[in-house]
N, C-alpha and C. Protein backbone atom coordinates (compact mmCIF):
# COMPACT_ATOMS: atom_id res chain seq x y z
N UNK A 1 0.85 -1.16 0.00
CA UNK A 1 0.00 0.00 0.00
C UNK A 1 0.90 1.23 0.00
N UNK A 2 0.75 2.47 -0.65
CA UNK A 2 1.27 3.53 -0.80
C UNK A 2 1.12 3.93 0.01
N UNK A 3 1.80 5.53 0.20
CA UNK A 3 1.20 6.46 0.89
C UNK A 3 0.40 7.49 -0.03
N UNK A 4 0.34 7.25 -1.26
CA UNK A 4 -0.51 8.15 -2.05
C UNK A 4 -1.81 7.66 -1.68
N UNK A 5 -2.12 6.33 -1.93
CA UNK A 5 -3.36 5.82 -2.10
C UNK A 5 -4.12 6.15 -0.75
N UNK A 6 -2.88 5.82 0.78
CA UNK A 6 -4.25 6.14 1.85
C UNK A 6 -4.20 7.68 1.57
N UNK A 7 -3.21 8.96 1.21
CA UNK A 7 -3.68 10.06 1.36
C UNK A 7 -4.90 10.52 0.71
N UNK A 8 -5.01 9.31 -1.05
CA UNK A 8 -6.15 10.00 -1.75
C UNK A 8 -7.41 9.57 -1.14
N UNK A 9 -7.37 8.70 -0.03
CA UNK A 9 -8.48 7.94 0.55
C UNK A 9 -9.32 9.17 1.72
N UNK A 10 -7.81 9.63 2.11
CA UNK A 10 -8.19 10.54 3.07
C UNK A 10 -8.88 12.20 2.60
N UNK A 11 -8.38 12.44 1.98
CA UNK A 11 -8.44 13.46 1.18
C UNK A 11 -10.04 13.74 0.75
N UNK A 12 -10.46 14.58 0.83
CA UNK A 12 -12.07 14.70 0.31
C UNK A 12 -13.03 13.69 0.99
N UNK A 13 -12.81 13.23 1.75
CA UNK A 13 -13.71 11.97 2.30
C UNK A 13 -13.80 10.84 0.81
N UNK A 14 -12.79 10.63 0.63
CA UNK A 14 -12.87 9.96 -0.26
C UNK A 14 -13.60 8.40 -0.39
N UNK A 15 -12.92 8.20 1.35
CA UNK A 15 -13.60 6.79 1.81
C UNK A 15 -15.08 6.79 2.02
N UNK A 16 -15.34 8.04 2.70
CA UNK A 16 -16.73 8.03 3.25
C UNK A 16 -17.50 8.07 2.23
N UNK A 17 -17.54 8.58 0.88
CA UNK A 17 -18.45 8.78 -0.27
C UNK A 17 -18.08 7.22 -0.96
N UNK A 18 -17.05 6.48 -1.14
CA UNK A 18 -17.07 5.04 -1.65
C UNK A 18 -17.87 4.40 -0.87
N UNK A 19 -18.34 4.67 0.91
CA UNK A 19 -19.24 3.79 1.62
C UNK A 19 -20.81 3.72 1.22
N UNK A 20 -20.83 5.63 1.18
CA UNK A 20 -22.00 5.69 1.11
C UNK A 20 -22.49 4.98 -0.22
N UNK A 21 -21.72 5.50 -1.64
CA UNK A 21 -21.95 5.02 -3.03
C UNK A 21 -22.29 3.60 -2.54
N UNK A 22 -21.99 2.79 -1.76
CA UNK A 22 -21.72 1.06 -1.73
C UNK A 22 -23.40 1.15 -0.95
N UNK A 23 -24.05 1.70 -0.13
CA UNK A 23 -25.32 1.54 0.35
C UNK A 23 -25.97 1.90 -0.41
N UNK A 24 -25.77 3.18 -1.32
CA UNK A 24 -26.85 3.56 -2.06
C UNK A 24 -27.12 2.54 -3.19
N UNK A 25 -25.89 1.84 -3.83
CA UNK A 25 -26.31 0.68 -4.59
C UNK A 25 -27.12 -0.10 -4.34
N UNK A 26 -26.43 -0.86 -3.17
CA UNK A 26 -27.33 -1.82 -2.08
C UNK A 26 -28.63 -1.51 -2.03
N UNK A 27 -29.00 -0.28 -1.44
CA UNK A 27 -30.51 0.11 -1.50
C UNK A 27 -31.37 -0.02 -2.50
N UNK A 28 -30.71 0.38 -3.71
CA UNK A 28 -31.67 0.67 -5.27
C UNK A 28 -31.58 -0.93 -5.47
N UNK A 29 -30.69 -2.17 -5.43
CA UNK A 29 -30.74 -3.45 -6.06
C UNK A 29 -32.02 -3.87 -5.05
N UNK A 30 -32.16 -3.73 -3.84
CA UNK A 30 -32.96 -4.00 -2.60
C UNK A 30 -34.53 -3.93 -3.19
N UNK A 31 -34.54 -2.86 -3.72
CA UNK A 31 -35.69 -1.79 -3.93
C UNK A 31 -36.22 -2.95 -5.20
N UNK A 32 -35.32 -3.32 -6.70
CA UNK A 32 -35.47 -4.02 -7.41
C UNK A 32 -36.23 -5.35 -7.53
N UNK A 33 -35.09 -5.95 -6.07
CA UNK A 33 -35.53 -7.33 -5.55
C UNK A 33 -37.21 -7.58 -5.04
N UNK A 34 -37.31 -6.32 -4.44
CA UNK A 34 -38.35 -6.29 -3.74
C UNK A 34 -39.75 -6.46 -4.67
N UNK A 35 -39.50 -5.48 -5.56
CA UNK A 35 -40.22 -5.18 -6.92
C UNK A 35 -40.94 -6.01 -8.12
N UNK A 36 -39.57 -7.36 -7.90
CA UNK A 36 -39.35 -7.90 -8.85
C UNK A 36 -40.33 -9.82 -7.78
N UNK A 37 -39.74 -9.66 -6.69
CA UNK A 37 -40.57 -10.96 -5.72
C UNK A 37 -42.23 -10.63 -5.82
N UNK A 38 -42.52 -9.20 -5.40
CA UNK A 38 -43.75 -8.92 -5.78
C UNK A 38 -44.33 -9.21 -6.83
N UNK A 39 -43.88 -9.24 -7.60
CA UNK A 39 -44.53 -9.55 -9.29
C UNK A 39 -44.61 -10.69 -9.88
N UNK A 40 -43.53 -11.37 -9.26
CA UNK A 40 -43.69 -13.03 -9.05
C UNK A 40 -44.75 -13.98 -8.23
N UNK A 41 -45.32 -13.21 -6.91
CA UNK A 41 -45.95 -13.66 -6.16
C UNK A 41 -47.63 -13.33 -6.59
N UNK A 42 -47.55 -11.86 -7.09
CA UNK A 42 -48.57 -11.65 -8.08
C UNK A 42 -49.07 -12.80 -9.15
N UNK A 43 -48.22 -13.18 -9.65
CA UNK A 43 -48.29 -14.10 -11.01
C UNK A 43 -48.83 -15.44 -10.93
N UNK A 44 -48.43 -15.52 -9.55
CA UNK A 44 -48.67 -16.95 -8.84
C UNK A 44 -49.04 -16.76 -7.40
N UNK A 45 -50.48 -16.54 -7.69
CA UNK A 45 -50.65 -16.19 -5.85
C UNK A 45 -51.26 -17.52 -5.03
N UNK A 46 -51.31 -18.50 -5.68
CA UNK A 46 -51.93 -19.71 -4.71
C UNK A 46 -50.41 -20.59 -3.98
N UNK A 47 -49.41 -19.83 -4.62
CA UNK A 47 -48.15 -20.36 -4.42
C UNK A 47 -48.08 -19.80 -2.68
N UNK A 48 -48.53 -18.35 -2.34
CA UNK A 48 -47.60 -17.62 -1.21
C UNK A 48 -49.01 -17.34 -0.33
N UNK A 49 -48.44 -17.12 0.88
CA UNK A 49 -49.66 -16.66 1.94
C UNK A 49 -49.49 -15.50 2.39
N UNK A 50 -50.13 -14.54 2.09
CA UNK A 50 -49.71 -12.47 2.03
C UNK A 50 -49.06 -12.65 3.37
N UNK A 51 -49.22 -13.15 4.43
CA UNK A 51 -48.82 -13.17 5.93
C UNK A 51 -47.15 -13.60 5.85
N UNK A 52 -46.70 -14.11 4.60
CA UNK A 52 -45.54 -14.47 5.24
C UNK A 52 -44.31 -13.63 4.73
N UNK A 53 -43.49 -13.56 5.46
CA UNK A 53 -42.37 -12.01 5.90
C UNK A 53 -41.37 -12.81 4.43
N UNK A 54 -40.19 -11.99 4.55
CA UNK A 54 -39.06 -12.25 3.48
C UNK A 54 -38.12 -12.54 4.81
N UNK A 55 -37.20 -12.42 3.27
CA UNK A 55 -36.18 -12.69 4.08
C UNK A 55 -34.81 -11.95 2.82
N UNK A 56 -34.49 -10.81 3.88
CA UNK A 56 -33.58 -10.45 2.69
C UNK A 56 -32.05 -10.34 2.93
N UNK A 57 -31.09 -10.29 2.09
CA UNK A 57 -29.95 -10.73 2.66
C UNK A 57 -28.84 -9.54 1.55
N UNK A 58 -28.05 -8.88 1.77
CA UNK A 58 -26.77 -8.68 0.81
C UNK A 58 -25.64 -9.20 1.57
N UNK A 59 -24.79 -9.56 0.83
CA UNK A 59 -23.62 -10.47 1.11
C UNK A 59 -22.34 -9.80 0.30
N UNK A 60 -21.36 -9.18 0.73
CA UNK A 60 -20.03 -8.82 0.01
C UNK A 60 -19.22 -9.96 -0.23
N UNK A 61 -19.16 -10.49 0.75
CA UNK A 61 -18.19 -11.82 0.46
C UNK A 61 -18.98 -13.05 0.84
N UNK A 62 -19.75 -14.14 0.57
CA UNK A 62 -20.09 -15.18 0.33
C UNK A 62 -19.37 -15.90 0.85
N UNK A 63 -19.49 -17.36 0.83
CA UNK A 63 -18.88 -17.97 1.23
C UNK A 63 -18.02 -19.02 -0.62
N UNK A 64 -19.31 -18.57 -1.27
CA UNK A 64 -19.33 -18.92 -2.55
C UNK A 64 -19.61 -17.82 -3.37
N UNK A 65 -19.29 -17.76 -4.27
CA UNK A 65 -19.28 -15.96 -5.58
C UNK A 65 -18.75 -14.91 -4.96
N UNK A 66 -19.32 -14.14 -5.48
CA UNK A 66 -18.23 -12.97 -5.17
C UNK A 66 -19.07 -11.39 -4.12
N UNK A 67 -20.48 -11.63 -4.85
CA UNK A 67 -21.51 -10.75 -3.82
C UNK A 67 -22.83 -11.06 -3.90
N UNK A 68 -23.48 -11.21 -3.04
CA UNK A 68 -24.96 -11.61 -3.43
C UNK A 68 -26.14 -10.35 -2.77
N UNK A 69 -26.84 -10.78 -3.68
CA UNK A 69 -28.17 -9.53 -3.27
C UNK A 69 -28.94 -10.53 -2.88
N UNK A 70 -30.15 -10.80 -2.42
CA UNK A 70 -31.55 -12.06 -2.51
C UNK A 70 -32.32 -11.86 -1.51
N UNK A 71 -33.44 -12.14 -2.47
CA UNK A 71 -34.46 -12.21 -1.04
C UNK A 71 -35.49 -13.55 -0.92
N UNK A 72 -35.80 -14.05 -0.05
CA UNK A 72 -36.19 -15.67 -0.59
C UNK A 72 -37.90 -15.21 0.48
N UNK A 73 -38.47 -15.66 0.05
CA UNK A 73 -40.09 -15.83 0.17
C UNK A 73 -40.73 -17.00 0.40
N UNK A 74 -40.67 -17.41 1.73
CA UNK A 74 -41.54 -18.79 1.68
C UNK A 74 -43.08 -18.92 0.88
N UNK A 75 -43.18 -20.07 0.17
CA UNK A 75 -43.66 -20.64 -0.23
C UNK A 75 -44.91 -21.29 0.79
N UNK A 76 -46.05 -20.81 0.70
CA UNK A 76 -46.62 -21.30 1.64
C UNK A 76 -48.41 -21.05 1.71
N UNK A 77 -48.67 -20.48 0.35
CA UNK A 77 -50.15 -20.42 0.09
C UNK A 77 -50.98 -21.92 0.35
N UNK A 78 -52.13 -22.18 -0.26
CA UNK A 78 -53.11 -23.05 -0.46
C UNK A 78 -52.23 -23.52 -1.80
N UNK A 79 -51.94 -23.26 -2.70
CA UNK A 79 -51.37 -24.37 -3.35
C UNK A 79 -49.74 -24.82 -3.83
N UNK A 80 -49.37 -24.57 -2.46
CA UNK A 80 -47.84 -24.63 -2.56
C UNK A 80 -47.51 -26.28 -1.65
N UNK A 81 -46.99 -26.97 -2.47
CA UNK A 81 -46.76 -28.22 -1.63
C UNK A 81 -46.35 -28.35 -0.24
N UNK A 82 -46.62 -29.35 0.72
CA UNK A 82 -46.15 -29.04 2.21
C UNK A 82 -44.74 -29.05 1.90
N UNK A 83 -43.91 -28.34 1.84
CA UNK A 83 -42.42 -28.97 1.87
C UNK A 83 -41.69 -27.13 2.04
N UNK A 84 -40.82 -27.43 1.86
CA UNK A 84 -39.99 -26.13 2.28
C UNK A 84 -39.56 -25.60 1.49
N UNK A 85 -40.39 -24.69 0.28
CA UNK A 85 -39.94 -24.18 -1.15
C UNK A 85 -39.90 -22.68 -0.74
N UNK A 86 -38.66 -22.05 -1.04
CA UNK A 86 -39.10 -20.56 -0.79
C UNK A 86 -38.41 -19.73 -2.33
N UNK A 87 -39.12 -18.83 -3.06
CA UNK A 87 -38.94 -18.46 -4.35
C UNK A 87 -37.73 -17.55 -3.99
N UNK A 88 -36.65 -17.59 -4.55
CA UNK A 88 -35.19 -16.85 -3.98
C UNK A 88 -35.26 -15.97 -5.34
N UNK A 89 -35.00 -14.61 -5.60
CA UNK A 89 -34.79 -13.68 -6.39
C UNK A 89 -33.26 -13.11 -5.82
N UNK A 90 -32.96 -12.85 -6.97
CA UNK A 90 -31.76 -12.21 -6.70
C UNK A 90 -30.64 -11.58 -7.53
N UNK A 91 -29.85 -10.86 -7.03
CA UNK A 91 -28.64 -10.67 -8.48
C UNK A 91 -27.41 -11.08 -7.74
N UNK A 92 -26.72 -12.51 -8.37
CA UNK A 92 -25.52 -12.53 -7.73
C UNK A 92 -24.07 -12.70 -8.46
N UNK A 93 -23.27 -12.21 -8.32
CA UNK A 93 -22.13 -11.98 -8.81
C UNK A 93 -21.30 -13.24 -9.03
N UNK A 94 -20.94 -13.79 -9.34
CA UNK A 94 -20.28 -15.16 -9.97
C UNK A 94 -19.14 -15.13 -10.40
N UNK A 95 -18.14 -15.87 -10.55
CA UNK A 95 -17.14 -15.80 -11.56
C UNK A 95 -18.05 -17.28 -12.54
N UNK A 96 -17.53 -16.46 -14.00
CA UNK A 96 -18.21 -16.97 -14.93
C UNK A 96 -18.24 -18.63 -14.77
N UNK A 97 -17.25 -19.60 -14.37
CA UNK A 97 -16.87 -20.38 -14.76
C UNK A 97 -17.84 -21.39 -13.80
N UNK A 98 -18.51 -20.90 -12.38
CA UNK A 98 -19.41 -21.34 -11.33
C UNK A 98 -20.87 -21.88 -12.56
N UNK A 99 -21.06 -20.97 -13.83
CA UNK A 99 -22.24 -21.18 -14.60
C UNK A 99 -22.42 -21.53 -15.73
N UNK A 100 -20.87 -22.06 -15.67
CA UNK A 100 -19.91 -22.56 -17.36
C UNK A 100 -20.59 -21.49 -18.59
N UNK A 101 -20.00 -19.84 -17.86
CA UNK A 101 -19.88 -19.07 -18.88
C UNK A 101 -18.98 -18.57 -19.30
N UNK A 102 -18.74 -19.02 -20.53
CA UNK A 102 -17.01 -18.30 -20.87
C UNK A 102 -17.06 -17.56 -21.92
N UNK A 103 -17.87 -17.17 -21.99
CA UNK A 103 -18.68 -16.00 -22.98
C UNK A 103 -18.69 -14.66 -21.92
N UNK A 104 -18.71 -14.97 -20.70
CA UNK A 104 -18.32 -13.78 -20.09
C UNK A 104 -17.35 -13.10 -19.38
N UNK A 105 -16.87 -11.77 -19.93
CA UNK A 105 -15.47 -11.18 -19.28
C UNK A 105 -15.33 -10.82 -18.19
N UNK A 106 -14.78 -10.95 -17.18
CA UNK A 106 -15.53 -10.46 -15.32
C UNK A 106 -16.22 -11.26 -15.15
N UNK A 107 -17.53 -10.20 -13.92
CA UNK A 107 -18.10 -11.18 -12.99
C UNK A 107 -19.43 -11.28 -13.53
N UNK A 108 -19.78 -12.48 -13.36
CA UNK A 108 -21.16 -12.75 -14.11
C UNK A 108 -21.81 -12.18 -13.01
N UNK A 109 -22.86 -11.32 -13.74
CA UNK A 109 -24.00 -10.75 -12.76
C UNK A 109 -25.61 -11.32 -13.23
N UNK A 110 -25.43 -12.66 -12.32
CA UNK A 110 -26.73 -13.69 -12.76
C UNK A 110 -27.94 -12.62 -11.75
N UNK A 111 -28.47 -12.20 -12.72
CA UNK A 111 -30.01 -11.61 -12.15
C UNK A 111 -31.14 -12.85 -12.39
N UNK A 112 -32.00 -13.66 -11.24
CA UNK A 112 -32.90 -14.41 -11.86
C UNK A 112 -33.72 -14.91 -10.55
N UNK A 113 -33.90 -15.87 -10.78
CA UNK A 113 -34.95 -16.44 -9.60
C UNK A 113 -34.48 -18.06 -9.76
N UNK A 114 -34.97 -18.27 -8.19
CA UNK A 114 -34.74 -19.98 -8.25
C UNK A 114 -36.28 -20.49 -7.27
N UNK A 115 -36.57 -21.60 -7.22
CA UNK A 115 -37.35 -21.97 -6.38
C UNK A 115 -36.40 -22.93 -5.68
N UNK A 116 -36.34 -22.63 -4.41
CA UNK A 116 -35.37 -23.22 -3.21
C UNK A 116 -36.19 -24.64 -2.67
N UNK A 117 -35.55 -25.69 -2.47
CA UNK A 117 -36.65 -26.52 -2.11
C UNK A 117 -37.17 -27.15 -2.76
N UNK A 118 -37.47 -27.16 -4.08
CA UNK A 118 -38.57 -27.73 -5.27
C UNK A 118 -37.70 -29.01 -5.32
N UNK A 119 -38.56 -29.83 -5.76
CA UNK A 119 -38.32 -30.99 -6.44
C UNK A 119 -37.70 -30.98 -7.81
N UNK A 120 -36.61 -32.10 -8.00
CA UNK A 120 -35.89 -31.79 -9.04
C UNK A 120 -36.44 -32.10 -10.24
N UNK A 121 -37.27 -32.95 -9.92
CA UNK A 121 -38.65 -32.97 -11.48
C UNK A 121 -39.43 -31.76 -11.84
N UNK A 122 -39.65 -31.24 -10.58
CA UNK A 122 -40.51 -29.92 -10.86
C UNK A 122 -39.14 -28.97 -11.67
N UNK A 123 -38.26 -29.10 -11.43
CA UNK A 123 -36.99 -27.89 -12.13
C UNK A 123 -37.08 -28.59 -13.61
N UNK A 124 -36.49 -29.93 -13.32
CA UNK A 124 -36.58 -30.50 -14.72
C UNK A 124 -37.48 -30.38 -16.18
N UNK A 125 -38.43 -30.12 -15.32
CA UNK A 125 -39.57 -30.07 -16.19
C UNK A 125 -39.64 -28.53 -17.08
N UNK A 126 -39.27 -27.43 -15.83
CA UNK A 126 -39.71 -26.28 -16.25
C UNK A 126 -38.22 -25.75 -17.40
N UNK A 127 -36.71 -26.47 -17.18
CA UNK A 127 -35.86 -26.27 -18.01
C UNK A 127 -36.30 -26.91 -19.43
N UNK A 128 -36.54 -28.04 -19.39
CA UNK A 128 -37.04 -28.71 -20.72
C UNK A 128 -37.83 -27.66 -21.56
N UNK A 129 -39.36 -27.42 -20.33
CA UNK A 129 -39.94 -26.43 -21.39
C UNK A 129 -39.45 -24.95 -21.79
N UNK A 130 -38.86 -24.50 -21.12
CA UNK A 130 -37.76 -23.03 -21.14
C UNK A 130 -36.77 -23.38 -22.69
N UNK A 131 -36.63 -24.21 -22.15
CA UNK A 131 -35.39 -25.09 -23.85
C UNK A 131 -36.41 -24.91 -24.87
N UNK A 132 -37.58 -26.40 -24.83
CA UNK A 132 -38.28 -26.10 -25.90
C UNK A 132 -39.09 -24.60 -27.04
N UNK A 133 -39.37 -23.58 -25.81
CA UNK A 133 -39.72 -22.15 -26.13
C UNK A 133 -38.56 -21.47 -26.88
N UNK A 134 -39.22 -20.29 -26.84
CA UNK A 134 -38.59 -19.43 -27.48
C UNK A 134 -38.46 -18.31 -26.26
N UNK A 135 -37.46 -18.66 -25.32
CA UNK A 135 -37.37 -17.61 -24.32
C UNK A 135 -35.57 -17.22 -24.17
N UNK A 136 -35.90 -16.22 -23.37
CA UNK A 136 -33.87 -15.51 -23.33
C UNK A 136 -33.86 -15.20 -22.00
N UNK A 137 -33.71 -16.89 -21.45
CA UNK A 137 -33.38 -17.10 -20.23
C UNK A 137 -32.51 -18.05 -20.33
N UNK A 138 -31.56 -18.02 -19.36
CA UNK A 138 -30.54 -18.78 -19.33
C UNK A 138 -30.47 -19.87 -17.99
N UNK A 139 -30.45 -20.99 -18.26
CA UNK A 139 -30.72 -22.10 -17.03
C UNK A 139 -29.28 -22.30 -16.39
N UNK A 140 -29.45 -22.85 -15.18
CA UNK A 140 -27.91 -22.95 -14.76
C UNK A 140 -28.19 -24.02 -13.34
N UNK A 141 -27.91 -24.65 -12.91
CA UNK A 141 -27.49 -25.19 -11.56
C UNK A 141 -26.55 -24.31 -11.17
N UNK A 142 -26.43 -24.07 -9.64
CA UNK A 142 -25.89 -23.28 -9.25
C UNK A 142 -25.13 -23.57 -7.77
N UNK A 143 -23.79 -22.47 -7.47
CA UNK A 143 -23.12 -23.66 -6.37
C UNK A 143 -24.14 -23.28 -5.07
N UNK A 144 -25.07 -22.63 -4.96
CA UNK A 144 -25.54 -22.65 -3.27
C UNK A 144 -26.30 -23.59 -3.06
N UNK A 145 -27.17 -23.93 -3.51
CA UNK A 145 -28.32 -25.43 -3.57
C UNK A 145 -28.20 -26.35 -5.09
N UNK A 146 -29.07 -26.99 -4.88
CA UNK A 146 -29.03 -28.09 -6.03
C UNK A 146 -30.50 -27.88 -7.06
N UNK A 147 -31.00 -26.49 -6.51
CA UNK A 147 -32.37 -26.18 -7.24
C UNK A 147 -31.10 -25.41 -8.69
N UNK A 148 -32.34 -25.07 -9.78
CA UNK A 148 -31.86 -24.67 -10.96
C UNK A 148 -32.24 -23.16 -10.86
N UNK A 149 -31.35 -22.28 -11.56
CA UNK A 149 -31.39 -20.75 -11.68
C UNK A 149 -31.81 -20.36 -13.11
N UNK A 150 -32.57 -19.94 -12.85
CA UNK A 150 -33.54 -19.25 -14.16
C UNK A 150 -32.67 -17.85 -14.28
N UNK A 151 -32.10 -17.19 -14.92
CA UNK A 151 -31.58 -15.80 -15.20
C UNK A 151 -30.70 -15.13 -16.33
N UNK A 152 -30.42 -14.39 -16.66
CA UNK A 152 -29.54 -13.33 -17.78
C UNK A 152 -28.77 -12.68 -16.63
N UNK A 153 -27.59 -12.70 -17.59
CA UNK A 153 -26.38 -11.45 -17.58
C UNK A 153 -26.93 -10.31 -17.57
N UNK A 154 -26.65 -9.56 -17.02
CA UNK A 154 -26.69 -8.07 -16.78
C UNK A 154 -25.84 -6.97 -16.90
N UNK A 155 -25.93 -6.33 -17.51
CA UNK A 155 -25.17 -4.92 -17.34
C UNK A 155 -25.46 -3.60 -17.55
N UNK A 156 -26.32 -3.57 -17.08
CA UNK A 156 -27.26 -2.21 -16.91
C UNK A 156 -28.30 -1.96 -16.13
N UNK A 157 -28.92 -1.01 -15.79
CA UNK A 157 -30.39 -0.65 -15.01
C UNK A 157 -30.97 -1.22 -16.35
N UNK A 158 -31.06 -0.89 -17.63
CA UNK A 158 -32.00 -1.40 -18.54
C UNK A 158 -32.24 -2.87 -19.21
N UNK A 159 -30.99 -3.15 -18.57
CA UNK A 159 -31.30 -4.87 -18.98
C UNK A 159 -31.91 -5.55 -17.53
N UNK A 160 -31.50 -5.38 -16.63
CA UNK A 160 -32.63 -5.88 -15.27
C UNK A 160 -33.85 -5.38 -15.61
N UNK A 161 -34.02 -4.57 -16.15
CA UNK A 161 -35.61 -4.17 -16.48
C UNK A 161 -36.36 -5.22 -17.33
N UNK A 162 -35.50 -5.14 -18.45
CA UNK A 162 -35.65 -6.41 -19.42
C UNK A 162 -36.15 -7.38 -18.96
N UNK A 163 -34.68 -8.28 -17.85
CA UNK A 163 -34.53 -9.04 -17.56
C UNK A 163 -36.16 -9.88 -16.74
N UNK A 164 -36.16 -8.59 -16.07
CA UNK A 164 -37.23 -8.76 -14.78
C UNK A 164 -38.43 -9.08 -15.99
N UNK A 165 -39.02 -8.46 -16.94
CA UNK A 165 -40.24 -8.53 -17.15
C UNK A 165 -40.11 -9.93 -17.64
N UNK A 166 -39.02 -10.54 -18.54
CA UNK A 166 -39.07 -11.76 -19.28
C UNK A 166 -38.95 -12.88 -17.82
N UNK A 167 -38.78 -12.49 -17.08
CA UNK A 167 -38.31 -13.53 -15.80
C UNK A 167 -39.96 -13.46 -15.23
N UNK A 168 -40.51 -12.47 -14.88
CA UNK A 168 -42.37 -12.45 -14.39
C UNK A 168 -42.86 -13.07 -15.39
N UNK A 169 -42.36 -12.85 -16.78
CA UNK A 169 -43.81 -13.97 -18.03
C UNK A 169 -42.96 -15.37 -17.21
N UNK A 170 -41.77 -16.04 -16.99
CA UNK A 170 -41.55 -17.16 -17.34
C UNK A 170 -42.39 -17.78 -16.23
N UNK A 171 -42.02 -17.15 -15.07
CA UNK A 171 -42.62 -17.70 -13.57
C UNK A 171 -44.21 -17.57 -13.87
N UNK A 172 -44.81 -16.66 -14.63
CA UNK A 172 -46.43 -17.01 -14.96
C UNK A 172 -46.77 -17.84 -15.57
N UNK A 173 -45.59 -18.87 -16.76
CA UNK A 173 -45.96 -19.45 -17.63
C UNK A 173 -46.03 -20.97 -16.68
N UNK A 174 -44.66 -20.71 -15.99
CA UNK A 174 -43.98 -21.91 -15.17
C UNK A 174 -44.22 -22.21 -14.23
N UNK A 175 -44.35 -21.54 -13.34
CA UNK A 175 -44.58 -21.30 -12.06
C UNK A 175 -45.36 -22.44 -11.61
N UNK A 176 -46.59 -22.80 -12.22
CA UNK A 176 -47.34 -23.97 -12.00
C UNK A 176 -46.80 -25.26 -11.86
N UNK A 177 -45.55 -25.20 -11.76
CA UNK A 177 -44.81 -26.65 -11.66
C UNK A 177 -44.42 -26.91 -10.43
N UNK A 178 -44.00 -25.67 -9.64
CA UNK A 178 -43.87 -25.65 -8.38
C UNK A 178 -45.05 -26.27 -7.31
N UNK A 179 -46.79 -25.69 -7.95
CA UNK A 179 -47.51 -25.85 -6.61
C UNK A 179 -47.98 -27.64 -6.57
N UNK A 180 -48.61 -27.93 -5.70
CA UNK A 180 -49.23 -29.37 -5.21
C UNK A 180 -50.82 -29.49 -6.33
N UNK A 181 -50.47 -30.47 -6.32
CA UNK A 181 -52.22 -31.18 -6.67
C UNK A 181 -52.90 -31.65 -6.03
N UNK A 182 -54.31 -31.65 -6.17
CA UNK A 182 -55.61 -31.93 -5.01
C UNK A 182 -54.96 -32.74 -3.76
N UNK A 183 -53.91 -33.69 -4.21
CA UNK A 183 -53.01 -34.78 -3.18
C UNK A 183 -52.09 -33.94 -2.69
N UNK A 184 -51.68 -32.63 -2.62
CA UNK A 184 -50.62 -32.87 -1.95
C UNK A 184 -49.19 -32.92 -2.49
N UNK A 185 -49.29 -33.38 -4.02
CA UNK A 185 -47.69 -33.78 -4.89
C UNK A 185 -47.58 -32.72 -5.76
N UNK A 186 -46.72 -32.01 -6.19
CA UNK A 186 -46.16 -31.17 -6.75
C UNK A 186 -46.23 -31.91 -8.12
């Protein structure tokens, strides 16, 4: 470490405006997440029970990737199977190679949704049909669970915008794979 670098740190509050810049991000991705679970739960409301809280999390260092945003939503309406599914939204930072993307330079910034918990037939099913369509979503297993990640690369406020609306049609189209039947089985 220099002594230039801590003086330019010191200098102008240089540090204190890199902190704040780092919350105000935090806040606006927060704001997104929030935005974006809502519209999902909208889409599919026999999935969630309005009573039940989030759960939201940012993460700088992981234990796995590089930063995570997410907020996960139990699963827990009238037609959500008894089991422990909670719909995880999120944008998380990756190195490409966690999502065998080598199409990307830096850090993959997977914006998408997972259903936590689901059955791996219920994922199976909804990648097959995601494949078969004509959609610009990108499937992935992913290293935190063994559920599948529905999401796009990002690099902009205007492609999460994108991103988000094509991610609310998929979960309206899909979504139905997640809940139970008259029995009980997903």
């Amino acid at each position: 470490m220099s002594e230039e670098f801590l003086t330019k740190g010191l200098q102008s509050d240089r540090y204190l405006k890199a902190l704040r810049l780092i919350k105000q991000f935090e806040n606006e991705i927060e704001a997104i997440l929030h935005e974006f679970d809502q519209r999902m739960v909208d889409e599919q409301p026999g999935l969630f029970d309005s009573s039940t809280g989030l759960s939201v999390r940012t993460n700088q260092s992981p234990s796995s990737g590089l930063a995570t945003h997410r907020i996960n939503h139990a699963m827990k309406g009238p037609r959500a199977p008894d089991s422990n599914q909670r719909l995880n939204v999120h944008l998380y930072w990756m190195p490409p190679t966690e999502y065998n993307r080598t199409d990307v330079d830096g850090a993959l910034r997977a914006f998408g949704y997972k259903v936590k918990g689901a059955q791996s037939a219920s994922d199976d099913r909804v990648v097959e049909q995601t494949r078969a369509g004509d959609w610009s979503v990108e499937t992935s297993e992913n290293p935190y669970d063994s559920n599948i990640a529905f999401y796009d690369h990002v690099s902009s406020a205007e492609e999460i915008e994108d991103t988000l609306e094509t991610l609310v049609r998929h979960f309206s189209e899909f979504g139905e794979a997640y809940a139970a039947d008259s029995d009980g089985h997903p």
